[in-house]
Protein backbone atom coordinates (compact mmCIF):
# COMPACT_ATOMS: atom_id res chain seq x y z
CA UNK A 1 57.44 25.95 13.70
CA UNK A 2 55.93 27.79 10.92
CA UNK A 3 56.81 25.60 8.58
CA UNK A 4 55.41 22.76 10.75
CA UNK A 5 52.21 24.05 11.22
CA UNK A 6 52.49 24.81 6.69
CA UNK A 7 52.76 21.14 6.12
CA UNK A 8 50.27 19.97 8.61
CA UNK A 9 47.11 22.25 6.93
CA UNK A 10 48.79 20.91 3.46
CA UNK A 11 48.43 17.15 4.78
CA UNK A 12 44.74 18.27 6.05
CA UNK A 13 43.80 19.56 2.87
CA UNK A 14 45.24 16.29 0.69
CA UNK A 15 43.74 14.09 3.24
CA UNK A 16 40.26 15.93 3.17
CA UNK A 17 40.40 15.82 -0.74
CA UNK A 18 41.20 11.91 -0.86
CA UNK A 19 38.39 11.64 1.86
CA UNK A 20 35.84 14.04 -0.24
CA UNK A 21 36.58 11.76 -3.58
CA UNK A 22 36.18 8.38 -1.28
CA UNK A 23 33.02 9.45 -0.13
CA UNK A 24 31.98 10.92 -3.65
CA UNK A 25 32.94 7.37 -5.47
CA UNK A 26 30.02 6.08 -2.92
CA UNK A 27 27.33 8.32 -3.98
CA UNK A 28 24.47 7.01 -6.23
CA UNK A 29 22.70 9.18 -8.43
CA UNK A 30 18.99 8.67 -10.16
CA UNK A 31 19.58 6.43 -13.40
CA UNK A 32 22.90 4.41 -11.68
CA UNK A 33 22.58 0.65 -12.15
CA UNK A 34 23.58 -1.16 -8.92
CA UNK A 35 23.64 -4.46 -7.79
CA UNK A 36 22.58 -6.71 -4.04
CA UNK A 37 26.42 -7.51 -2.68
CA UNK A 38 25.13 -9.09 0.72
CA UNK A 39 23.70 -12.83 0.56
CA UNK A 40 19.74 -11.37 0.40
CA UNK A 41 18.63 -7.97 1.31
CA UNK A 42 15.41 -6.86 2.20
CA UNK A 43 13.13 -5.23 -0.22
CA UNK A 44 10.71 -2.63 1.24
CA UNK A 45 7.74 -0.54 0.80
CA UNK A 46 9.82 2.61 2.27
CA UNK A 47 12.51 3.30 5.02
CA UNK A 48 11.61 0.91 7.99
CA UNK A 49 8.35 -0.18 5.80
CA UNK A 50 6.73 -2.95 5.07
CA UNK A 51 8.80 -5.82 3.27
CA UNK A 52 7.59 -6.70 0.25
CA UNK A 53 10.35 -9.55 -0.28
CA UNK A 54 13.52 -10.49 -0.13
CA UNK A 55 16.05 -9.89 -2.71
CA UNK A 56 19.04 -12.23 -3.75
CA UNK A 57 22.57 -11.58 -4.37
CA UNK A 58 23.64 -10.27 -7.52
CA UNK A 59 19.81 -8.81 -8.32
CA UNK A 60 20.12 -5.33 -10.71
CA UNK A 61 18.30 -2.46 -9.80
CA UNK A 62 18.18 0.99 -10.52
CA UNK A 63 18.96 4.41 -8.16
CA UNK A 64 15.60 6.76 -8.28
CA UNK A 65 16.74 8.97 -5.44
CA UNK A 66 18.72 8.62 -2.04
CA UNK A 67 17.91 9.40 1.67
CA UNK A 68 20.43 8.80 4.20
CA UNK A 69 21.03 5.24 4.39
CA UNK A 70 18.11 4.48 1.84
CA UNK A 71 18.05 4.34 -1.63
CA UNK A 72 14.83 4.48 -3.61
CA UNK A 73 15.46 1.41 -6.26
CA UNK A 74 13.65 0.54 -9.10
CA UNK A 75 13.86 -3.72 -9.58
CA UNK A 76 15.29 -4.74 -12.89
CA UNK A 77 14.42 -8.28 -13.96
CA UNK A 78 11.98 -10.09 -16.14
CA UNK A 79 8.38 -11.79 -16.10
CA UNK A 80 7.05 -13.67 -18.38
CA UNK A 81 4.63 -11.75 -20.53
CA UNK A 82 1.09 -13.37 -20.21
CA UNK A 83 1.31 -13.07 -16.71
CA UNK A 84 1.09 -9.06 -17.42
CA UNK A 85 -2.11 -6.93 -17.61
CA UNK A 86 -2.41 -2.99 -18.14
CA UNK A 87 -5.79 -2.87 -16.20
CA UNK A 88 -6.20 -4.11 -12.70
CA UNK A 89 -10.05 -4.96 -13.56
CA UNK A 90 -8.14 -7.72 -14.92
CA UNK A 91 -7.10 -8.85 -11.81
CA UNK A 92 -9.69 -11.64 -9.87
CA UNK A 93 -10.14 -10.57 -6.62
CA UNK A 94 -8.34 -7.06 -6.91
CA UNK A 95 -11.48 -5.52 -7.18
CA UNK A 96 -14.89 -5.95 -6.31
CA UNK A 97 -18.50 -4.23 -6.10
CA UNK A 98 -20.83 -4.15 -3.01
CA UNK A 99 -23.73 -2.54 -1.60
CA UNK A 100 -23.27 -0.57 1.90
CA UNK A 101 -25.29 0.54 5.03
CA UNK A 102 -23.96 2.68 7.32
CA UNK A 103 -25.56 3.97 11.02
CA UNK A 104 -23.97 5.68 13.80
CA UNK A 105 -25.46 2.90 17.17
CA UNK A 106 -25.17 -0.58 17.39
CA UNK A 107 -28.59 -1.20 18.13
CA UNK A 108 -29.94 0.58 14.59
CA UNK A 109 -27.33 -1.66 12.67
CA UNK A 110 -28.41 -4.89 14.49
CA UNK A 111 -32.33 -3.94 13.74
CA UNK A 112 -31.32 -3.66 10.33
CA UNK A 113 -28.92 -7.03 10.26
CA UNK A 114 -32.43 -8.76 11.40
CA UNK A 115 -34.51 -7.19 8.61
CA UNK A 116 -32.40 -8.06 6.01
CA UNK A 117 -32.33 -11.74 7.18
CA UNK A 118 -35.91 -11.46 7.32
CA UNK A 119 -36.44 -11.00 3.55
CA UNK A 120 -36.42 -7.00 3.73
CA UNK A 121 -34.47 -5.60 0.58
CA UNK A 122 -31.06 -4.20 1.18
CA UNK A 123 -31.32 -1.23 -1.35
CA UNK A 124 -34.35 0.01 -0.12
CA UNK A 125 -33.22 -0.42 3.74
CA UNK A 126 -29.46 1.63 2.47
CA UNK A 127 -31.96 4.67 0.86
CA UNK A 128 -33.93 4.74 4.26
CA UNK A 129 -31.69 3.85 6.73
CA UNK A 130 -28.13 4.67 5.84
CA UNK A 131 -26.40 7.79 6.56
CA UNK A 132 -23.38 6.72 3.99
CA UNK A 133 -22.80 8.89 1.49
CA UNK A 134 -24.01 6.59 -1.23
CA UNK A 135 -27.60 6.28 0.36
CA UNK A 136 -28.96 7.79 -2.50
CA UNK A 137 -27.98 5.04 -4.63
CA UNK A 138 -29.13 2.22 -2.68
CA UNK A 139 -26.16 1.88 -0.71
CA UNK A 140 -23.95 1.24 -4.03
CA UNK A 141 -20.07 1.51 -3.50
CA UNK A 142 -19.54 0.97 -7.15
CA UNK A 143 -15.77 -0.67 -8.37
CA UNK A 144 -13.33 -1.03 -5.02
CA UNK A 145 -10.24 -1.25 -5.75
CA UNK A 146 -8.33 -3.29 -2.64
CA UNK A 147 -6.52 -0.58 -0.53
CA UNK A 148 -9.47 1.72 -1.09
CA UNK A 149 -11.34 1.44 2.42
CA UNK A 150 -9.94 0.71 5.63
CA UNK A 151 -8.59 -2.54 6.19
CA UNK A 152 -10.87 -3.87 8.46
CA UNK A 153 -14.11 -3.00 5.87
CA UNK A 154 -12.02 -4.01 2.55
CA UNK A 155 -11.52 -7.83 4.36
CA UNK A 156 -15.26 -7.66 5.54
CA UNK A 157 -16.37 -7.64 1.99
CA UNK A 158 -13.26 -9.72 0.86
CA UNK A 159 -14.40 -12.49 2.74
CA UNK A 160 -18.30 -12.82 1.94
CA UNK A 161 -19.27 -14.94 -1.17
CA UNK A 162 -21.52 -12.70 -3.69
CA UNK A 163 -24.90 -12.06 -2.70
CA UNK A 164 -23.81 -12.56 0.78
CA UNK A 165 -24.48 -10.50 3.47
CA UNK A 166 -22.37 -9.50 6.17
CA UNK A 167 -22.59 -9.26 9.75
CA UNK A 168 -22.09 -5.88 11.90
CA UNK A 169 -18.86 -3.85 11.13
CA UNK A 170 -17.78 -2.02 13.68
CA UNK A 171 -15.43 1.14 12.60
CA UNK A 172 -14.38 4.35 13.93
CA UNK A 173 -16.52 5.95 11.39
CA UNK A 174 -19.62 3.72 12.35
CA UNK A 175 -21.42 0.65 12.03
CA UNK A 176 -21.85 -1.24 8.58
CA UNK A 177 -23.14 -3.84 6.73
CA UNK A 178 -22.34 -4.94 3.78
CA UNK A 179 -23.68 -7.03 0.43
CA UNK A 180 -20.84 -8.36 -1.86
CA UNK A 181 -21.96 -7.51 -5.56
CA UNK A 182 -19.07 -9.28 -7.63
């Protein structure tokens, strides 16, 4: 019996090492080159994010780091050079300038809405009326970068034309009105 029970903890102990080295050959470690084996897979912002695209068979990437059943990948492939810039300012539409009022009621914001469709200037109506941080400087946001504001403000100035001025934003933060720059 005791020689039994000897050669069944032997078997456990082979059968846990062949398991541990199994297990080990499917570890990835930052700097290993791997490759897509399903037909497409999906390539995302994080675990469960948003998808960015979808990747084809065969595609290279790169290990940065591992979490459970997600692996941080960097993409390896190529683009053609001159579609390439170093500086997003670069980049039409990526950013933009604008001028911004901000009030706390409704009724202000629609008061000043009328006023500036009356002719009133909308510098001198941010330094009086706003209570936006960037008042002072006649409502100036300076360079936004898309992704810098909330959504719903970054595609209220995304969709006026320059020089044109927007209608009432509503936000958690306030009300808002806006004057696309560039």
């Amino acid at each position: 019996m005791r020689r039994f029970f000897s050669t069944f903890i032997i078997l456990n102990i082979i059968l846990s090492i062949i398991a541990a080295t199994a297990f080990a050959q499917d570890a990835l470690e930052q700097g290993d080159e791997v490759y897509i084996k399903v037909k497409s897979e999906n390539f995302r912002l994080s675990p469960n994010g948003s998808l960015i695209t979808t990747l084809p068979q065969g595609t290279k990437l790169t290990v940065l780091g591992e979490n459970e059943n997600w692996v941080a990948v960097q993409l390896v492939g190529w683009i053609y050079k001159p579609s390439l810039t170093k500086t997003k300012s670069q980049i039409k539409g990526l950013t933009m300038r604008a001028l911004h009022i901000l009030v706390k009621s409704r009724e202000e914001a629609d008061e000043i809405l009328q006023a500036l469709k009356n002719g009133e200037d909308f510098e001198t109506l941010a330094k009086t009326r706003s209570v936006g941080p960037n008042a002072p400087k006649g409502g100036n946001l300076g360079t936004i970068n898309k992704g810098d504001l909330l959504p719903i403000l970054d595609d209220a100035i995304r969709s006026l034309k320059v020089n044109e001025i927007s209608d009432v934003v509503e936000s958690e933060i306030g009300y808002h009105i806006f004057k696309r720059l560039e």
